[in-house]
PDB file of N, CA and C in Angstrom:
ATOM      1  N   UNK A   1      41.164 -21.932   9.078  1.00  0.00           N
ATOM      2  CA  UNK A   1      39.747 -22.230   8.957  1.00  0.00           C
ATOM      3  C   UNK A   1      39.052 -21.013   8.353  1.00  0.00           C
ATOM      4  N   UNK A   2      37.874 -21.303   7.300  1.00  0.00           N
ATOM      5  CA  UNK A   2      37.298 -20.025   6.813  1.00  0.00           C
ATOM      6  C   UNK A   2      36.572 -19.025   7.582  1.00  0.00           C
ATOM      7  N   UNK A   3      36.573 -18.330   7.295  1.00  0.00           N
ATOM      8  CA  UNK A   3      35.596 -17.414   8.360  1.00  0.00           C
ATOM      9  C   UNK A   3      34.004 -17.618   8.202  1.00  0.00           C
ATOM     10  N   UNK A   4      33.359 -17.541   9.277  1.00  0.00           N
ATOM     11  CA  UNK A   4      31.828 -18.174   8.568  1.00  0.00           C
ATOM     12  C   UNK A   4      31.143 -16.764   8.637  1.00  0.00           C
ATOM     13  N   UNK A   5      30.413 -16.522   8.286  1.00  0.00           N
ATOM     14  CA  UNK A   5      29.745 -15.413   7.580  1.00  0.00           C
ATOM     15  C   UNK A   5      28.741 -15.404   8.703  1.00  0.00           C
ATOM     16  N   UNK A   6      28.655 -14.469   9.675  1.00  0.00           N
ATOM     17  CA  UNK A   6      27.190 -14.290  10.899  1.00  0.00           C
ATOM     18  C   UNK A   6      26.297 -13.361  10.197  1.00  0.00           C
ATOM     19  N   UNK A   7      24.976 -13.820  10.920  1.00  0.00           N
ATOM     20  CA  UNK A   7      23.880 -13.328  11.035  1.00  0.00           C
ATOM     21  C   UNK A   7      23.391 -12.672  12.577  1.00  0.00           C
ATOM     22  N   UNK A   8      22.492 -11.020  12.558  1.00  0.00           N
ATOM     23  CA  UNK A   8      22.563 -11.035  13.547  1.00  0.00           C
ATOM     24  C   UNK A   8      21.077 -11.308  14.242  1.00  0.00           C
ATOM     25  N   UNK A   9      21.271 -11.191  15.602  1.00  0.00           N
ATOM     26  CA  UNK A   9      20.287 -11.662  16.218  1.00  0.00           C
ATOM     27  C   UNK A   9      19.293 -10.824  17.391  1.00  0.00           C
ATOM     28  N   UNK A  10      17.920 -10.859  17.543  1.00  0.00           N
ATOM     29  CA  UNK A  10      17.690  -9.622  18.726  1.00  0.00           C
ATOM     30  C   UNK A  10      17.308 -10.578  19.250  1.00  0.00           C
ATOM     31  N   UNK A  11      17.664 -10.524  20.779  1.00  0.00           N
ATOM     32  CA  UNK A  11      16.462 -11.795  21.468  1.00  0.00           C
ATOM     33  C   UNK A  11      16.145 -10.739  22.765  1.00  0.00           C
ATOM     34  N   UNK A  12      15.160 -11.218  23.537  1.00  0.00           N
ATOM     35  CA  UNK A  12      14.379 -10.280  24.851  1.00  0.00           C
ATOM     36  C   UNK A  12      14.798 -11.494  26.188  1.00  0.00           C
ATOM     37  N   UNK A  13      15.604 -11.516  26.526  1.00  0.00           N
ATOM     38  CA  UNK A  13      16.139 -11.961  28.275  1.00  0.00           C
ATOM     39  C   UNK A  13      15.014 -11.187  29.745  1.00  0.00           C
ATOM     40  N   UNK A  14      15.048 -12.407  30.295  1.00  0.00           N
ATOM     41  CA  UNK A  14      14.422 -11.444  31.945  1.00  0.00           C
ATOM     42  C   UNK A  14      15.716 -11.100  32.409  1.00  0.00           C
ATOM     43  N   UNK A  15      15.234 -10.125  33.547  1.00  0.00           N
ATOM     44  CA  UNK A  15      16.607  -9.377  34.038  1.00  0.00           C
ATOM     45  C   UNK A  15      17.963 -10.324  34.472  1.00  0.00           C
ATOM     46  N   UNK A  16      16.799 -11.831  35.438  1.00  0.00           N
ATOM     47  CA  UNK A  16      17.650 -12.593  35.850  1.00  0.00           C
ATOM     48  C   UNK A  16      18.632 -13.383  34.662  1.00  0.00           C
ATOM     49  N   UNK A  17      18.208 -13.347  33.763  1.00  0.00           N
ATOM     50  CA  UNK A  17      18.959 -13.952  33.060  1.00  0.00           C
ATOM     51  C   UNK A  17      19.874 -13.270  32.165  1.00  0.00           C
ATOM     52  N   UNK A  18      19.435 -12.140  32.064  1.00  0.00           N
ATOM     53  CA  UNK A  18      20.439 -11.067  31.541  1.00  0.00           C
ATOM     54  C   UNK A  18      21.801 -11.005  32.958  1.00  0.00           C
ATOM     55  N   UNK A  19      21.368 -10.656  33.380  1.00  0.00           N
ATOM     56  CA  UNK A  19      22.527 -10.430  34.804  1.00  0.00           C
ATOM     57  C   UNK A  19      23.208 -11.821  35.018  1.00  0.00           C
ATOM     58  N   UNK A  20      22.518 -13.011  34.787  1.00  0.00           N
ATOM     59  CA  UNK A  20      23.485 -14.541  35.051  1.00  0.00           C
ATOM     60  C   UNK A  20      24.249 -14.215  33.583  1.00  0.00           C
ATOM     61  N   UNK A  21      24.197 -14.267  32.266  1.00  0.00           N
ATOM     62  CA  UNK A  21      24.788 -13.983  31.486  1.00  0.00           C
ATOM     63  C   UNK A  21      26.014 -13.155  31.652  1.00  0.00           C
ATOM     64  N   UNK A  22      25.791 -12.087  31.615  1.00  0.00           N
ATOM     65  CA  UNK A  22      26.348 -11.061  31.669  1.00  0.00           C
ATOM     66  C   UNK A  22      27.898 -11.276  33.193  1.00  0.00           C
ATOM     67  N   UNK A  23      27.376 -12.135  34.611  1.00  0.00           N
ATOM     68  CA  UNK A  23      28.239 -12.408  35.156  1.00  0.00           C
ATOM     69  C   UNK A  23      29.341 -13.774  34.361  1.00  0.00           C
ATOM     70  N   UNK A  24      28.764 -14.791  34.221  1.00  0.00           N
ATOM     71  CA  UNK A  24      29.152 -15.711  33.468  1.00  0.00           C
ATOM     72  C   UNK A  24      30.149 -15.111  32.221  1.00  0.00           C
ATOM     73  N   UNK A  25      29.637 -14.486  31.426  1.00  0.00           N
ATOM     74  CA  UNK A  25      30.740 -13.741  30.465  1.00  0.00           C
ATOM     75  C   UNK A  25      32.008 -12.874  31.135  1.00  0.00           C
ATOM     76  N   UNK A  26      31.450 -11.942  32.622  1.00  0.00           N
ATOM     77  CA  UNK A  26      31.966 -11.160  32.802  1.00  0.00           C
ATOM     78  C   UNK A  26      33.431 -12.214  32.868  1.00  0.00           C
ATOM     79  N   UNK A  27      32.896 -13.420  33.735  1.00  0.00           N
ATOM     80  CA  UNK A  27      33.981 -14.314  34.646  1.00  0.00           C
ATOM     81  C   UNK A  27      34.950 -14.983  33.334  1.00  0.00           C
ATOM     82  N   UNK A  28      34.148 -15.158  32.438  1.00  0.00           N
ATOM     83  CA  UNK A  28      34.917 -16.186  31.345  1.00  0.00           C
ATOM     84  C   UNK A  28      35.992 -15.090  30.002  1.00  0.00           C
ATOM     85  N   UNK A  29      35.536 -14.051  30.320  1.00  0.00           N
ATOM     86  CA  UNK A  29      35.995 -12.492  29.591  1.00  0.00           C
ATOM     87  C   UNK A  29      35.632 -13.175  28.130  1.00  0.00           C
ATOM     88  N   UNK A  30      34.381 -13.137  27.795  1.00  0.00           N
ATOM     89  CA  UNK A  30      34.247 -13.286  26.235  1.00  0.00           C
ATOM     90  C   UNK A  30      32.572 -12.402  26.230  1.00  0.00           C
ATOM     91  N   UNK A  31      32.895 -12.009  24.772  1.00  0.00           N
ATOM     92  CA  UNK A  31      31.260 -11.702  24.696  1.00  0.00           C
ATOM     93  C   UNK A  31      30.169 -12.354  24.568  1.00  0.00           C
ATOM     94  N   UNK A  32      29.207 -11.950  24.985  1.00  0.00           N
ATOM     95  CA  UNK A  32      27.969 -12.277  25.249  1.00  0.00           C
ATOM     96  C   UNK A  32      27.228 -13.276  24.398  1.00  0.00           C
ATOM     97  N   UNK A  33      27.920 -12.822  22.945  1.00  0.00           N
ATOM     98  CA  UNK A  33      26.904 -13.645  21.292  1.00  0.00           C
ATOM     99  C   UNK A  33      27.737 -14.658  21.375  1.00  0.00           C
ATOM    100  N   UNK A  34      29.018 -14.359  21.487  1.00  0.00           N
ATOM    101  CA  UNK A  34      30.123 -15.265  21.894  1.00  0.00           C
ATOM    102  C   UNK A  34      29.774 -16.394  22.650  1.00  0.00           C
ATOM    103  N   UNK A  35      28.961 -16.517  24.015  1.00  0.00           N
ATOM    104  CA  UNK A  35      28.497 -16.999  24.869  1.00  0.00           C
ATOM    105  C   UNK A  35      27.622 -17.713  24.309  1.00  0.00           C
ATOM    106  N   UNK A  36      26.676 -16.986  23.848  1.00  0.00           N
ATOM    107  CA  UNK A  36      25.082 -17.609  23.530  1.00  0.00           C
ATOM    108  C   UNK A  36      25.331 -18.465  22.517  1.00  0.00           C
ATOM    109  N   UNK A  37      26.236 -18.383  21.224  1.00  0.00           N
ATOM    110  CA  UNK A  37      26.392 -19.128  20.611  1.00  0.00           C
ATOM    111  C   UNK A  37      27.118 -20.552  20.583  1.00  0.00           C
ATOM    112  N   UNK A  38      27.945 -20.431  21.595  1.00  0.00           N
ATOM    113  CA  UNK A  38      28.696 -21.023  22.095  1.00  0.00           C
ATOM    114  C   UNK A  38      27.420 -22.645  22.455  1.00  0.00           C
ATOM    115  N   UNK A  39      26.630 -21.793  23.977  1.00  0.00           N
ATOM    116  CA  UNK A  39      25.619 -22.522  24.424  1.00  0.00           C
ATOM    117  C   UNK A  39      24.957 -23.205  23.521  1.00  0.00           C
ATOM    118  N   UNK A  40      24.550 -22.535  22.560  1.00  0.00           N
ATOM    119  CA  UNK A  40      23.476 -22.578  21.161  1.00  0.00           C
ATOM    120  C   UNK A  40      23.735 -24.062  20.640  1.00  0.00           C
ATOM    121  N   UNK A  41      25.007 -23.894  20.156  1.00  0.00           N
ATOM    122  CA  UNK A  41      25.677 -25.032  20.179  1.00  0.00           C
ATOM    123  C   UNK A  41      25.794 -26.411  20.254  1.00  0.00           C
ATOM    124  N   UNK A  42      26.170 -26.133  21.810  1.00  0.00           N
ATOM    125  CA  UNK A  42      26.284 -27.606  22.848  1.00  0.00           C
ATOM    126  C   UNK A  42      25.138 -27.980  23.030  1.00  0.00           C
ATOM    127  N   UNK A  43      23.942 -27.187  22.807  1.00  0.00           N
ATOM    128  CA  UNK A  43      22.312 -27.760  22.662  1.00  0.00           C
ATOM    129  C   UNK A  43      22.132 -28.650  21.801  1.00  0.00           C
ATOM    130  N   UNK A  44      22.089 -27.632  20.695  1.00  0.00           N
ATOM    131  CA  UNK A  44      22.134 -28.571  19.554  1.00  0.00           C
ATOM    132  C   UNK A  44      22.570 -29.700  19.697  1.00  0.00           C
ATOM    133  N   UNK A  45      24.288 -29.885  19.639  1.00  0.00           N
ATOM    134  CA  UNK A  45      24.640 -31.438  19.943  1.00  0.00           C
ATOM    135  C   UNK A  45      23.804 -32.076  20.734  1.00  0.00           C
ATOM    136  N   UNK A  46      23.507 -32.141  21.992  1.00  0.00           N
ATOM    137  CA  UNK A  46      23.189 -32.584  23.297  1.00  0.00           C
ATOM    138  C   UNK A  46      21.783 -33.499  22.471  1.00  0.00           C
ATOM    139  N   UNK A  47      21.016 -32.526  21.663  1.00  0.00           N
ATOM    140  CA  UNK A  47      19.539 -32.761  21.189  1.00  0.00           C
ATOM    141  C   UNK A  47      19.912 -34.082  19.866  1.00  0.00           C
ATOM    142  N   UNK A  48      20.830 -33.541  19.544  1.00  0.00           N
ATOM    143  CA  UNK A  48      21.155 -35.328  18.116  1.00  0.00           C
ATOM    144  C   UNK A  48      21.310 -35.773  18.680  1.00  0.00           C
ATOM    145  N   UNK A  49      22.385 -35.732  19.824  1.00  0.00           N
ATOM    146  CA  UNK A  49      22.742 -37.115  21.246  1.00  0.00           C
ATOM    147  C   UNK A  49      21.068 -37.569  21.627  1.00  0.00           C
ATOM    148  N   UNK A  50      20.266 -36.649  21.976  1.00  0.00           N
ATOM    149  CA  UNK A  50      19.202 -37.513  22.858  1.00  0.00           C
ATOM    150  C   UNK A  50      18.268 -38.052  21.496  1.00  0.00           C
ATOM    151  N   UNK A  51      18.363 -37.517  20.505  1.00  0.00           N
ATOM    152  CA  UNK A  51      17.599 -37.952  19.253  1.00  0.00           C
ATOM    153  C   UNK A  51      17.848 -39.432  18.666  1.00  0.00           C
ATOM    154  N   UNK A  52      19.100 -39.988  19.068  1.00  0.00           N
ATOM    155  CA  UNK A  52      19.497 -41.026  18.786  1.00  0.00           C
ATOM    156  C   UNK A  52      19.348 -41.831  20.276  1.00  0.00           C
ATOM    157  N   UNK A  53      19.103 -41.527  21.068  1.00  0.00           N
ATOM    158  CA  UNK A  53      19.125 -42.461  22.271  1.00  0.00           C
ATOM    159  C   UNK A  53      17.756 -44.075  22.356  1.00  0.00           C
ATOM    160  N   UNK A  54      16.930 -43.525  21.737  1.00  0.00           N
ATOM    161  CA  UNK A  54      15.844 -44.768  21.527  1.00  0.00           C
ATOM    162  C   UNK A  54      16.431 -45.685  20.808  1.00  0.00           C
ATOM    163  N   UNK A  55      16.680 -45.551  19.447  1.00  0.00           N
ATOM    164  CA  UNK A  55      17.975 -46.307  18.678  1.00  0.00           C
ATOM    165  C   UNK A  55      18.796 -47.178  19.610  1.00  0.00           C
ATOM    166  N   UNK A  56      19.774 -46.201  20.540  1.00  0.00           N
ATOM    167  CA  UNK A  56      20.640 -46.771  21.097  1.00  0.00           C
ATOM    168  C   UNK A  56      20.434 -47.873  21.690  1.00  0.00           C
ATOM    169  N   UNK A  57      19.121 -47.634  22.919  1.00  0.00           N
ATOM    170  CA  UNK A  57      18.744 -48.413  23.727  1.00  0.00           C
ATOM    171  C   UNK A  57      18.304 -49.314  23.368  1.00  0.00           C
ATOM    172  N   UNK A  58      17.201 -49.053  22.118  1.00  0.00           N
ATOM    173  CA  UNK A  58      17.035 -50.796  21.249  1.00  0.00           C
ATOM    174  C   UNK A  58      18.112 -51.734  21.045  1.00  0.00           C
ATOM    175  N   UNK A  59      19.277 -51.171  20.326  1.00  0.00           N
ATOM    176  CA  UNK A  59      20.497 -51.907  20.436  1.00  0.00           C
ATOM    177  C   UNK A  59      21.104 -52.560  21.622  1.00  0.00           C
ATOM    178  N   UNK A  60      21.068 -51.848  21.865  1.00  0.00           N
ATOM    179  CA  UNK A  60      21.344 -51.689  23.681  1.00  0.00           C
ATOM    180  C   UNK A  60      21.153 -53.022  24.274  1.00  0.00           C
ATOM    181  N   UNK A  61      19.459 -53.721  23.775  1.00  0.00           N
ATOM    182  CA  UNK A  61      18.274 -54.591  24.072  1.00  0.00           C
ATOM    183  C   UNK A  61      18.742 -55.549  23.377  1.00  0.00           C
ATOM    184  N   UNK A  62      18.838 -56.005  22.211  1.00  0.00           N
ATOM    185  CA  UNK A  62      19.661 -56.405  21.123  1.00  0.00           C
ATOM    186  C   UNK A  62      20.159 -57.082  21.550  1.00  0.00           C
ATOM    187  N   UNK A  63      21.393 -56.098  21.861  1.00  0.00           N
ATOM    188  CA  UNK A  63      22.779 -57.085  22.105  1.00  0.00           C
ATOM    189  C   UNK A  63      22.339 -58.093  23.553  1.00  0.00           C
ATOM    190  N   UNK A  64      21.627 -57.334  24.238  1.00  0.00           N
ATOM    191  CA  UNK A  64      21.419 -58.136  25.911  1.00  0.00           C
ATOM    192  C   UNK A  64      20.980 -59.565  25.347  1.00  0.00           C
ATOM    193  N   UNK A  65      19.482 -59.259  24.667  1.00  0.00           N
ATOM    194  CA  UNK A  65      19.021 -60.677  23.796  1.00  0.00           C
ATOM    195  C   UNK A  65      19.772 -61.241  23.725  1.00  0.00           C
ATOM    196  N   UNK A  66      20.905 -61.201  23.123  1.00  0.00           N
ATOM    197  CA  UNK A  66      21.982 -61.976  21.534  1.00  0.00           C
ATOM    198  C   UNK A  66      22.784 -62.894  23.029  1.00  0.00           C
ATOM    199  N   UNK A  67      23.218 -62.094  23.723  1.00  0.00           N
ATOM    200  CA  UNK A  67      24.541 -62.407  24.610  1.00  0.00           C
ATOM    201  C   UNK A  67      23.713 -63.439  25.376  1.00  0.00           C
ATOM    202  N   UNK A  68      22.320 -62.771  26.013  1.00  0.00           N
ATOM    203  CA  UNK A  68      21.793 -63.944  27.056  1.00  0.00           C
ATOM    204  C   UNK A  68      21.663 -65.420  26.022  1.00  0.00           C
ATOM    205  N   UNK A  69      21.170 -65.190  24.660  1.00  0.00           N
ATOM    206  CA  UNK A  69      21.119 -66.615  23.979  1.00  0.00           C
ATOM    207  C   UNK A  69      21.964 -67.324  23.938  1.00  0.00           C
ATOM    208  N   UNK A  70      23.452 -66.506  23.195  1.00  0.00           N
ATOM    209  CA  UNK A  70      24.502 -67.143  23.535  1.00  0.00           C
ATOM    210  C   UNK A  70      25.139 -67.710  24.563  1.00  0.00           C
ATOM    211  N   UNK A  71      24.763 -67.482  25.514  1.00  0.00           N
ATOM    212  CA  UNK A  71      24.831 -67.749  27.354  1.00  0.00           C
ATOM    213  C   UNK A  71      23.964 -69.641  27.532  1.00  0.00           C
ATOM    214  N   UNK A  72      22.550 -69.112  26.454  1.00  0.00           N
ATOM    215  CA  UNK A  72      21.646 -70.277  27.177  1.00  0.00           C
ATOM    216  C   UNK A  72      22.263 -71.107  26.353  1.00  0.00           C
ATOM    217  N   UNK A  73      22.738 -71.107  25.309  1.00  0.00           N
ATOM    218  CA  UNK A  73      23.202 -72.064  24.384  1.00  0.00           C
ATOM    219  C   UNK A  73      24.581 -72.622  24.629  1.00  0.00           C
ATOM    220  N   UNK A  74      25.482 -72.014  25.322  1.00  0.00           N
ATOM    221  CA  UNK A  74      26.553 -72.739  25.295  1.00  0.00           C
ATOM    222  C   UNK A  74      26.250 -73.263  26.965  1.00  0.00           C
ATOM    223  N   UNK A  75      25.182 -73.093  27.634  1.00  0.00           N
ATOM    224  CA  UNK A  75      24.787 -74.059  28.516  1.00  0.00           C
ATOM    225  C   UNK A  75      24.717 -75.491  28.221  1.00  0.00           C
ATOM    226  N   UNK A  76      23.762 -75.126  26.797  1.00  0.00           N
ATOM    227  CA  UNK A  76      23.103 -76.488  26.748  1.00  0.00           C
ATOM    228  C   UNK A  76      24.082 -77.194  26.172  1.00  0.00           C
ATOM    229  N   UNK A  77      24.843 -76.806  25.575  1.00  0.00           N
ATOM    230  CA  UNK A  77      26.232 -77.367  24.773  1.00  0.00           C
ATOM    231  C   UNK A  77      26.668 -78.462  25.535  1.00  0.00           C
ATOM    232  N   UNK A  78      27.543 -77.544  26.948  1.00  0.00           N
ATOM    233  CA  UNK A  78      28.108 -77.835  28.252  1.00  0.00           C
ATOM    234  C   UNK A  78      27.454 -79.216  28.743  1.00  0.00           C
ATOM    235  N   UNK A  79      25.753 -79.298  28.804  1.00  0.00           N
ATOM    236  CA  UNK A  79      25.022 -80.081  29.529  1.00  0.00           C
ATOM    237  C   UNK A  79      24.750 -81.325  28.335  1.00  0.00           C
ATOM    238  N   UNK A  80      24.936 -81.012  27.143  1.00  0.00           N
ATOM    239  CA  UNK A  80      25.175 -82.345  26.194  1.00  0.00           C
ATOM    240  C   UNK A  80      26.111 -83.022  25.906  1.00  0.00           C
ATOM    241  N   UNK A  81      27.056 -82.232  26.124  1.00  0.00           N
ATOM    242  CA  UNK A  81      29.020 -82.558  26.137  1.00  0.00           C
ATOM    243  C   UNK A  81      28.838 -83.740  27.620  1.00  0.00           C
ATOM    244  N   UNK A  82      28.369 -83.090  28.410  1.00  0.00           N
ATOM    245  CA  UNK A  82      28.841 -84.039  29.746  1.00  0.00           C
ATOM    246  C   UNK A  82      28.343 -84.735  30.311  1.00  0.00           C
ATOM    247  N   UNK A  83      26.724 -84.728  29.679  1.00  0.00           N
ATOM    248  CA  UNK A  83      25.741 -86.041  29.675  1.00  0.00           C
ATOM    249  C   UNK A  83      25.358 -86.466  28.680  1.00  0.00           C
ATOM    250  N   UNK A  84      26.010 -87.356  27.699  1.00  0.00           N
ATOM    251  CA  UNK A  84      25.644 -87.583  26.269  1.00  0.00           C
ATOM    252  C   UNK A  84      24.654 -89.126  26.602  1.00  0.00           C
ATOM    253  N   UNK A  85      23.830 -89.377  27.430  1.00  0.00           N
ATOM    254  CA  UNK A  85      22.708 -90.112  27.407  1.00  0.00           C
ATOM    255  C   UNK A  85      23.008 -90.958  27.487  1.00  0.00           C
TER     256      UNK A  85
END
């Protein structure tokens, strides 16, 4: 895989979060940018995942529609098949 070319970064942490970092890395033995980028990351994804979720759920709605019609309809099928008048 190519190597990707970094940029660097200054950011300002509170203590607490410098020190949760800093244990978290200590425990996982990687560095810190290592870490953050890492996190940086799985945000990102997480945020297209929830960016597409309205989408989803319309579909979601959709299909419920489609299936319940298909449901009422092969009722009525059922109820014309076996009482044909």
């Amino acid at each position: 895989m190519p190597k990707v070319p970094m940029q660097r970064l200054n950011i300002n942490l509170s203590k607490d979060m410098l020190d949760k970092l800093n244990a978290v890395c200590e425990e996982l033995g990687c560095p810190r940018s290592s870490y953050i980028a890492m996190a940086l990351k799985q945000k990102f994804q997480s945020d297209e995942v929830m960016s597409k979720f309205p989408e989803m759920m319309s579909s979601m709605s959709e299909m419920i529609a489609l299936a319940k019609s298909m449901k009422d309809n092969e009722a009525l099928l059922t109820e014309s098949v076996s009482d044909p008048e």
